[in-house]
Protein backbone atom coordinates (compact mmCIF):
# COMPACT_ATOMS: atom_id res chain seq x y z
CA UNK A 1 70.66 120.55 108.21
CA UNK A 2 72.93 123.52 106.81
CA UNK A 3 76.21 122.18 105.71
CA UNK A 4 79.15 124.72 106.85
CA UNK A 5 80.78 125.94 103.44
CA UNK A 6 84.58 125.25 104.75
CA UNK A 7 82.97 121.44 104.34
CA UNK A 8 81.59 121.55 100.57
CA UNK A 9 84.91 123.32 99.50
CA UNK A 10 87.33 120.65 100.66
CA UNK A 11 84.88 118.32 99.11
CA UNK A 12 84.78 120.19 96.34
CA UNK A 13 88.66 120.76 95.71
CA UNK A 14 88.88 116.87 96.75
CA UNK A 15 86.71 116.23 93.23
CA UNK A 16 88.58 118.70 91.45
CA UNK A 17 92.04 117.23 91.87
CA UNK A 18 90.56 113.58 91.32
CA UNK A 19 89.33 115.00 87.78
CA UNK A 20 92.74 116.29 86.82
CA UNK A 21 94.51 114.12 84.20
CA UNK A 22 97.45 112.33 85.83
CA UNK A 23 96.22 112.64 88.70
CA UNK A 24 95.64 109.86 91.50
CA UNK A 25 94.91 108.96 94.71
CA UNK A 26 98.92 108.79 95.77
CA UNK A 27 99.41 112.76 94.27
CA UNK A 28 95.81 114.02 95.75
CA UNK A 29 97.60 113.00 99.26
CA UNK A 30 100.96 114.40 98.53
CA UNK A 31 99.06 117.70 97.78
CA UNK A 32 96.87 117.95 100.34
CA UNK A 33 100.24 116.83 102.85
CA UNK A 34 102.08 119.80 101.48
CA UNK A 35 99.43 121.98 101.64
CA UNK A 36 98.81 121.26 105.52
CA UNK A 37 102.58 121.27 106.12
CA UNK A 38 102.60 125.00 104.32
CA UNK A 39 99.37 126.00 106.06
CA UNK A 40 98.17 126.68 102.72
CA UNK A 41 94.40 126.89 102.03
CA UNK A 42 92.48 125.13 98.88
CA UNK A 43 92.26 128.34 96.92
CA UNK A 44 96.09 129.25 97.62
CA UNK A 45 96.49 125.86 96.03
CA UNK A 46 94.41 126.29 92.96
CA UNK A 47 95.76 129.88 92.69
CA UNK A 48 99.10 128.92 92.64
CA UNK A 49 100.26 131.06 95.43
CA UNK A 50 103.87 130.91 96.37
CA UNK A 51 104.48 129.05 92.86
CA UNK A 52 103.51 126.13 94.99
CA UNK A 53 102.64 123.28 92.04
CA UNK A 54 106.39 123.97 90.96
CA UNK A 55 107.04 123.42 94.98
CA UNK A 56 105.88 120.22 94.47
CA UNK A 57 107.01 119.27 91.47
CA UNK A 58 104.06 118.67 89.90
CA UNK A 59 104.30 117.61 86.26
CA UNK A 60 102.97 119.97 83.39
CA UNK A 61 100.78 117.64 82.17
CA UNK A 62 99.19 117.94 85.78
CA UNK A 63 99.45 122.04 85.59
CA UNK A 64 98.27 122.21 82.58
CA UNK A 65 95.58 119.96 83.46
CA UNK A 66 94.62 122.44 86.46
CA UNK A 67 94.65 125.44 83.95
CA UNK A 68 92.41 123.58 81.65
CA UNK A 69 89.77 122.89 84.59
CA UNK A 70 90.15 126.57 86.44
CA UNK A 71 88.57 127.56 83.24
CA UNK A 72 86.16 125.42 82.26
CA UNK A 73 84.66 124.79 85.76
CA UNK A 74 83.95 126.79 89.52
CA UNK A 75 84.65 124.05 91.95
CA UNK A 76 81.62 124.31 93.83
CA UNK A 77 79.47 124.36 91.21
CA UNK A 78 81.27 121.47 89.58
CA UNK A 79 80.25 119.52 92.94
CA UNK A 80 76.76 120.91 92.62
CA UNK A 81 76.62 119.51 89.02
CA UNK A 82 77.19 115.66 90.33
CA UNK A 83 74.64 115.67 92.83
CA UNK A 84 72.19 117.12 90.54
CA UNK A 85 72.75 114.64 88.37
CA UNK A 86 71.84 111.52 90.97
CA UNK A 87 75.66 111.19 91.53
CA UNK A 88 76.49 110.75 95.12
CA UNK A 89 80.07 111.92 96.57
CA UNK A 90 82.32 110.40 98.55
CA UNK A 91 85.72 111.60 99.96
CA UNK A 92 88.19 109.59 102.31
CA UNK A 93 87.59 112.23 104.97
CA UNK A 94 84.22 111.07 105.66
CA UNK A 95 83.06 108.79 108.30
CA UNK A 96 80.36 107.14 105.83
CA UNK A 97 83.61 106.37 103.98
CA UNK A 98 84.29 102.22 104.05
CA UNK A 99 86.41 101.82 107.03
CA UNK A 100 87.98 98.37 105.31
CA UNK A 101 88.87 100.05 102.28
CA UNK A 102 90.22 103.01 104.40
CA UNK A 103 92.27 100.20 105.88
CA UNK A 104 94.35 99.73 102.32
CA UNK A 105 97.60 101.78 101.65
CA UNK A 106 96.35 102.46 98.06
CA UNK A 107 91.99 103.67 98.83
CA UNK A 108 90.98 106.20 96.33
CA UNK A 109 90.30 109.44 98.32
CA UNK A 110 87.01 110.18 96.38
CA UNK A 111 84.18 107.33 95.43
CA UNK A 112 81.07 108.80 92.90
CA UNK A 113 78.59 106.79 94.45
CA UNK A 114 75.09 105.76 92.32
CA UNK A 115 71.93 104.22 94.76
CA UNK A 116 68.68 104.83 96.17
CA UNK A 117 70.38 104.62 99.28
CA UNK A 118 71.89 107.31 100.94
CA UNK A 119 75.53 107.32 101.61
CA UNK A 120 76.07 107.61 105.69
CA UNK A 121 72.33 105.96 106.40
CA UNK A 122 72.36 103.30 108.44
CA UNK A 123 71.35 101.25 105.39
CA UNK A 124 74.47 102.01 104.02
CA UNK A 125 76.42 101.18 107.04
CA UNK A 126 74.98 98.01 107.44
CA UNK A 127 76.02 97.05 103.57
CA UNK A 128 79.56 97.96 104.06
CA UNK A 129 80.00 96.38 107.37
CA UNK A 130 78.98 92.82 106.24
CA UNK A 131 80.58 92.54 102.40
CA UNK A 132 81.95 89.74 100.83
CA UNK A 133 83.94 89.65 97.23
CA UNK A 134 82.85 87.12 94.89
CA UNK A 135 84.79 87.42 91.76
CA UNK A 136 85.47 85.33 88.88
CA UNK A 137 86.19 84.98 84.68
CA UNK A 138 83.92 86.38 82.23
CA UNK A 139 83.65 83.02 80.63
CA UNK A 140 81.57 81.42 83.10
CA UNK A 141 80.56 77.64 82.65
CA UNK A 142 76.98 75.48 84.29
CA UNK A 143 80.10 74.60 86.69
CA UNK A 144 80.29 78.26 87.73
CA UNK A 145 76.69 79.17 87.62
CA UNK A 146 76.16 76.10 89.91
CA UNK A 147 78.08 76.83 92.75
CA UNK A 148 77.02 80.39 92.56
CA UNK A 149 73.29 78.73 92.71
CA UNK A 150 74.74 76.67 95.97
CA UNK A 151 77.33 79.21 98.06
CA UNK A 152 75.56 82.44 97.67
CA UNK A 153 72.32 82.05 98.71
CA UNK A 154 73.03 81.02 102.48
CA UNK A 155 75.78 83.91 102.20
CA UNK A 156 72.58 86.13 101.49
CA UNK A 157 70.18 84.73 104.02
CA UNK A 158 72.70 85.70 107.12
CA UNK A 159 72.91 88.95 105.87
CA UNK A 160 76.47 89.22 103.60
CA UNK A 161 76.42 91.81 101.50
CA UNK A 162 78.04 90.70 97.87
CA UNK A 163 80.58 93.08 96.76
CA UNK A 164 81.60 92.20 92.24
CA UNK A 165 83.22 93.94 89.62
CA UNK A 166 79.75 94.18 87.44
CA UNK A 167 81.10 92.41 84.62
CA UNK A 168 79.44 89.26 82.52
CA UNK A 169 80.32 86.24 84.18
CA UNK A 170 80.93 85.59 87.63
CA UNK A 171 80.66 88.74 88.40
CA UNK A 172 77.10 89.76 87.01
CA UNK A 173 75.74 86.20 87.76
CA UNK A 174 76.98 86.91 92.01
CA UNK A 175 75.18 90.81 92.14
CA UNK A 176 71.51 88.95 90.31
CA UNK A 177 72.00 86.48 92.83
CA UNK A 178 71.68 88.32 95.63
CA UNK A 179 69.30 90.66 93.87
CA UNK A 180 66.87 87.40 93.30
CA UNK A 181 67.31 86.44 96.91
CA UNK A 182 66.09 89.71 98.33
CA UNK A 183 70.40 90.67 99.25
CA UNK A 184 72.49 93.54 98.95
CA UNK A 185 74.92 94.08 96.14
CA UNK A 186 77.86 96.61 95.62
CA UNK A 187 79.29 96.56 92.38
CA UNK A 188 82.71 98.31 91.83
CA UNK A 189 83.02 99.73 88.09
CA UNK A 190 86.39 100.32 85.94
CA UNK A 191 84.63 103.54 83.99
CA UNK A 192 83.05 106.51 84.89
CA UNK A 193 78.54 107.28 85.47
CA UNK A 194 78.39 108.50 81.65
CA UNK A 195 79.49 105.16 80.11
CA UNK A 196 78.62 101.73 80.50
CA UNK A 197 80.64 98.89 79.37
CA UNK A 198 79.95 96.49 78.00
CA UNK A 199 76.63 98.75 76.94
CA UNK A 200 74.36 96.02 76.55
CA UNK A 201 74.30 95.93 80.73
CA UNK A 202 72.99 99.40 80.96
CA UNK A 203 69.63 98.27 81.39
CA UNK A 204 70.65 95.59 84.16
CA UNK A 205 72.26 98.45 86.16
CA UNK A 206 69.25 100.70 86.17
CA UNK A 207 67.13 97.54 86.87
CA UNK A 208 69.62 97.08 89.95
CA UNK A 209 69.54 100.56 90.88
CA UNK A 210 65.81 100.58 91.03
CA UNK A 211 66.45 97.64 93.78
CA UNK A 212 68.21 98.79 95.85
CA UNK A 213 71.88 97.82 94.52
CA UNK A 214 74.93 100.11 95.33
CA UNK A 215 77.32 101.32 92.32
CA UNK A 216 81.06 103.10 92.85
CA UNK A 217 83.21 104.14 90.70
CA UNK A 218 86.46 106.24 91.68
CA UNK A 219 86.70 107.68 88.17
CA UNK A 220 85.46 110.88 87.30
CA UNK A 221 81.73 110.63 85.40
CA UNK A 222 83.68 111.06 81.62
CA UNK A 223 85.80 108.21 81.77
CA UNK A 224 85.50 105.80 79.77
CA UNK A 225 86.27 102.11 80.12
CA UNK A 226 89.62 100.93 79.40
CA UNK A 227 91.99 97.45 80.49
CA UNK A 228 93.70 99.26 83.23
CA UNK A 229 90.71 101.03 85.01
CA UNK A 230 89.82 97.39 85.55
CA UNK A 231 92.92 96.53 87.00
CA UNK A 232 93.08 99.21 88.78
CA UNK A 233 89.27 99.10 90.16
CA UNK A 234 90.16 95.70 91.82
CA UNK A 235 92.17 96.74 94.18
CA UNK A 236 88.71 98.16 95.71
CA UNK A 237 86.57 95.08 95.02
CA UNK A 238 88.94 93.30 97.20
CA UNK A 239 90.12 96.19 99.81
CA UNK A 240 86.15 96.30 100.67
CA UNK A 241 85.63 92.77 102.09
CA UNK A 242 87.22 90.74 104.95
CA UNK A 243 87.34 87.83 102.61
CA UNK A 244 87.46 87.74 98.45
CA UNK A 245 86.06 84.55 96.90
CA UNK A 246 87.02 83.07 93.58
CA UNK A 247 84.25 80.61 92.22
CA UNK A 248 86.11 79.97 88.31
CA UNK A 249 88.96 81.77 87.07
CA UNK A 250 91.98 80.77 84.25
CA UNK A 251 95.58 80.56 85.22
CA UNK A 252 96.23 84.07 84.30
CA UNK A 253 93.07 86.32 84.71
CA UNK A 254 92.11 89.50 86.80
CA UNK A 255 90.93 87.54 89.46
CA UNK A 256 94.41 86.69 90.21
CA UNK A 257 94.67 90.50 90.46
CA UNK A 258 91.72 90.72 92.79
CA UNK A 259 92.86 87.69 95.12
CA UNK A 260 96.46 89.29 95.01
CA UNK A 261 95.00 92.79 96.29
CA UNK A 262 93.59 90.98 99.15
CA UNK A 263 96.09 88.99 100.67
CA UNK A 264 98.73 91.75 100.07
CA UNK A 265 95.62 93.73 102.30
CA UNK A 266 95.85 90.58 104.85
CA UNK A 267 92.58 89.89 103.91
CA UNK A 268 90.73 85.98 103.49
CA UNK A 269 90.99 84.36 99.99
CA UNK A 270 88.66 81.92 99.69
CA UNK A 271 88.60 79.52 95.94
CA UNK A 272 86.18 76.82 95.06
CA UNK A 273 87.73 73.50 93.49
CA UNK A 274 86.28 72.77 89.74
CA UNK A 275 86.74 70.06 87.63
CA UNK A 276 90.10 69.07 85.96
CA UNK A 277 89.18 69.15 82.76
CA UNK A 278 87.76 72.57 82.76
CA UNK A 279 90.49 75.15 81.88
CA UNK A 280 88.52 77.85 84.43
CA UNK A 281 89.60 75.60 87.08
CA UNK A 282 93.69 76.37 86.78
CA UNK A 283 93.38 79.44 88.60
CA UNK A 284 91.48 78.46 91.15
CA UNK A 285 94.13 75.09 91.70
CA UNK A 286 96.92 77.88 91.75
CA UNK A 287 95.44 79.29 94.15
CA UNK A 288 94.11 76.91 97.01
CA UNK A 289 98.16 75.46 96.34
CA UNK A 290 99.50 79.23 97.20
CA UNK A 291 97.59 79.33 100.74
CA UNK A 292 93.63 79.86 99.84
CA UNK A 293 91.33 78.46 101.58
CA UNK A 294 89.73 75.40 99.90
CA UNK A 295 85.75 76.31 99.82
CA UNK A 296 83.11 73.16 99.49
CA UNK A 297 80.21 75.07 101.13
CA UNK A 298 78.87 77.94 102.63
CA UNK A 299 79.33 77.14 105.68
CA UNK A 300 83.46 77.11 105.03
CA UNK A 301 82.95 80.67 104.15
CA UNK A 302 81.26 81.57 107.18
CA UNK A 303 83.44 79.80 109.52
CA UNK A 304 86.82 81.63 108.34
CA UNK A 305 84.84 84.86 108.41
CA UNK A 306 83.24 84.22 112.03
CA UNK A 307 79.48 84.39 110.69
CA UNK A 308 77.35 82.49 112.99
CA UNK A 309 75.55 80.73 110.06
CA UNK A 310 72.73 78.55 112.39
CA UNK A 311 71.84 81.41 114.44
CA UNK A 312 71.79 84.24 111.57
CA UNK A 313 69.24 81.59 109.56
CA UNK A 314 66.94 81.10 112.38
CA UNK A 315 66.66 84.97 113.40
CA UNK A 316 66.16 85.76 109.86
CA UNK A 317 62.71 87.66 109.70
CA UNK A 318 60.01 85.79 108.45
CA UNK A 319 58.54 87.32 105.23
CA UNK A 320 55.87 84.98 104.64
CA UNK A 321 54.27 81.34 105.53
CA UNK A 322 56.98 79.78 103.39
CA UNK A 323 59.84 81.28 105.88
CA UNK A 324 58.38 80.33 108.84
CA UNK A 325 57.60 76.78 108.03
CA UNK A 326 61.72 76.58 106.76
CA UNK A 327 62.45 78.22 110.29
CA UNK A 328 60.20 75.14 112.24
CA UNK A 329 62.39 73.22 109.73
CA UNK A 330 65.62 74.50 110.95
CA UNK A 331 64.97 74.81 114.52
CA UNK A 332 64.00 70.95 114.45
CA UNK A 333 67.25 70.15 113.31
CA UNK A 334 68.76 72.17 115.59
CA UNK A 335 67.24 70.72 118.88
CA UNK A 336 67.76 67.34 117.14
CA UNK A 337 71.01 67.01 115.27
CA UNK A 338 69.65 64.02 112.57
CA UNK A 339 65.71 63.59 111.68
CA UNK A 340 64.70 60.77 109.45
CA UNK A 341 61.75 62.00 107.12
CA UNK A 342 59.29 60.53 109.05
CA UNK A 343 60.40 62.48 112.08
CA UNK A 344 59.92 65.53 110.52
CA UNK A 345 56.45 65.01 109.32
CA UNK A 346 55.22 64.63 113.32
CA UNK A 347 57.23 67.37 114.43
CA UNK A 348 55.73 69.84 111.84
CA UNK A 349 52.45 68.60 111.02
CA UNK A 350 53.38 69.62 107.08
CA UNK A 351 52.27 67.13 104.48
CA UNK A 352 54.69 65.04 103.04
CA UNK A 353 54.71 66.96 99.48
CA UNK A 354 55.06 69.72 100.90
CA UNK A 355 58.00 69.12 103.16
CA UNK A 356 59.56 67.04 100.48
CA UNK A 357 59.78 70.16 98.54
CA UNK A 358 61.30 72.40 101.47
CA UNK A 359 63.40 69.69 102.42
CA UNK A 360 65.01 69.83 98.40
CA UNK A 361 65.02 73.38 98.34
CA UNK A 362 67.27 73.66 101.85
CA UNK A 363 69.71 70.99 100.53
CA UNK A 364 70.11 73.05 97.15
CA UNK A 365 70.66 75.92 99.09
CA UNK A 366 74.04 74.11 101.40
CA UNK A 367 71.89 74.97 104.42
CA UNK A 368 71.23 70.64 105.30
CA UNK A 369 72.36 67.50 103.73
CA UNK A 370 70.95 63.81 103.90
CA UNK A 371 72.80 61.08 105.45
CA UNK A 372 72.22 57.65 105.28
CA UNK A 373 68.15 58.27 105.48
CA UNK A 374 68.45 61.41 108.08
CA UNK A 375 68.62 64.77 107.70
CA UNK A 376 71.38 67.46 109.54
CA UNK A 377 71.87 70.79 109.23
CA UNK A 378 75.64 71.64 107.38
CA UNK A 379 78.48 72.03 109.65
């Protein structure tokens, strides 16, 4: 399908003014609001007709800035360049854009996109309408890694879509999750497609990319990583889910940051208790005592974010033997609310090793639990 020209040019001018130092999302709408107000087309704009940067009071760091790029790049062919290079583009104009993050006051008004999937399929629609933030400190402990092993996996299996920061810790330990579970991950990054920090997870993210994992940045290729693109990159993490979990986290950490961003958004936040003696607990404590929701299982998640967590599990499609013999499982203990051991061995016909092992691997994955001899699903 052609693409009308008038199209590629906004785009184009929208990734121009994003790659102009001191520029943000907040000035790229107070341009393009002045230049609709003046009737004023992209190339009056970049031409400077009317002496309009000086009408808008644009800073010379910002016009010299423009200067600098009218003569080191064409716009179009400065669009043309990204997409050559495997870099998808994405502006706030566009319906494929994330309608939640579209939601906040602050969304940046272009995302550089990096996945085999294509932005505006129905793939990618389907990630972005089912997301949930899992965030967390870099230092994580077993504590952590355990109730990532417990809460994600029935997140993954009806279908949530795990949205991180891609840094060590919580954050890289939630996108391998639901890469080893057969999920979706989005990871949000605080530095541009040339760079990778820290470097040593440039391989990861290529192994990621290669299945099927979605990367955005809203910084321009070049940049590099600093403190406050992190900062400033949570705002997304959390703008791009209903609900933003915090598994581990210190009194005073950037997950506070994230969980900040989403209630200021009116969005869920969602922390898991830890132990007291573990200092990665303190932030979660603040926060479950400011008004989070208190998070044992998956099933809490799913609740507050009206997933139907039975009924997503049992029309899960079956990959294999082993998935349909956990659905008989599941539908058993649907139709009967507690089977003893022994109940489940004539209702399936497996043998006993073998349902002993299913059995274990459901209650490891928060999807049943054993009481007093019988079995239930969680509720």
């Amino acid at each position: 399908m052609k693409v009308k020209k008038s199209y590629l040019e906004r785009k184009a001018f929208l990734v121009g003014l994003v790659s102009l130092s001191g520029v943000g999302s907040k000035t790229v709408l107070k341009i393009l609001n002045i230049c609709q107000k003046r009737q004023l087309t992209t190339g009056d704009f970049w031409a400077n007709r009317y002496h309009i940067w000086q009408e808008m009071l644009l800073s010379q760091k910002i016009i010299d800035s423009i200067k600098s790029f009218k003569k080191e790049h064409n716009l179009l062919d400065n669009l043309s360049s990204l997409e050559n290079s495997g870099i998808q583009v994405l502006t706030f104009e566009e319906k494929a854009y994330p309608q939640l993050l579209l939601a906040t006051e602050d969304f940046p008004v272009v995302l550089f996109v990096k996945s085999r999937i294509k932005v505006g399929s129905i793939t990618w629609e389907n990630a972005f309408a089912n997301t949930i933030s899992v965030v967390g400190t870099r230092k994580m402990t077993a504590y952590g890694q355990l109730v990532i092993n417990h809460l994600l996996p029935p997140l993954i299996a009806t279908g949530k879509v795990i949205v991180s920061g891609f840094m060590y810790g919580v954050d890289l330990k939630a996108a391998e999750e639901a890469i080893k579970n057969k999920g979706q991950t989005i990871a949000v990054l605080g530095f541009g497609f040339n760079h990778c920090f820290p470097s040593s997870q440039k391989r990861i993210m290529q192994e990621f990319l290669e299945k099927g994992a979605i990367f955005l940045s809203e910084f321009v290729p070049e940049t590099q990583a600093k403190a406050s693109n992190f900062v400033i990159r949570n705002r997304i993490v959390a703008g791009l889910s209903k609900a933003t979990l915090v598994i581990e986290a210190a009194a005073r950490s950037g997950s506070h940051i994230t969980a900040s961003y989403a209630n200021d958004y009116g969005r869920l936040v969602m922390a898991v208790p830890g132990p007291i003696t573990n200092p990665f607990s303190e932030g979660t404590k603040i926060l479950i005592a400011e008004g989070a929701i208190l998070v044992n299982n998956a099933t809490d998640i799913l609740v507050e974010i009206g997933g139907d967590y039975h009924l997503n599990l049992l029309n899960k499609p079956s990959d294999g033997q082993t998935n349909s013999k956990i659905k008989s499982l599941l539908e058993n203990l649907t139709f009967y609310p507690e089977l003893s051991f022994e109940d489940l061995l004539k209702n399936t016909n497996f043998d006993s090793s073998e349902l002993n092992q299913l059995l274990f691997d459901l209650e490891l994955q928060g999807k049943i639990i054993k009481k007093w001899g019988k079995y239930c699903l969680v509720s």
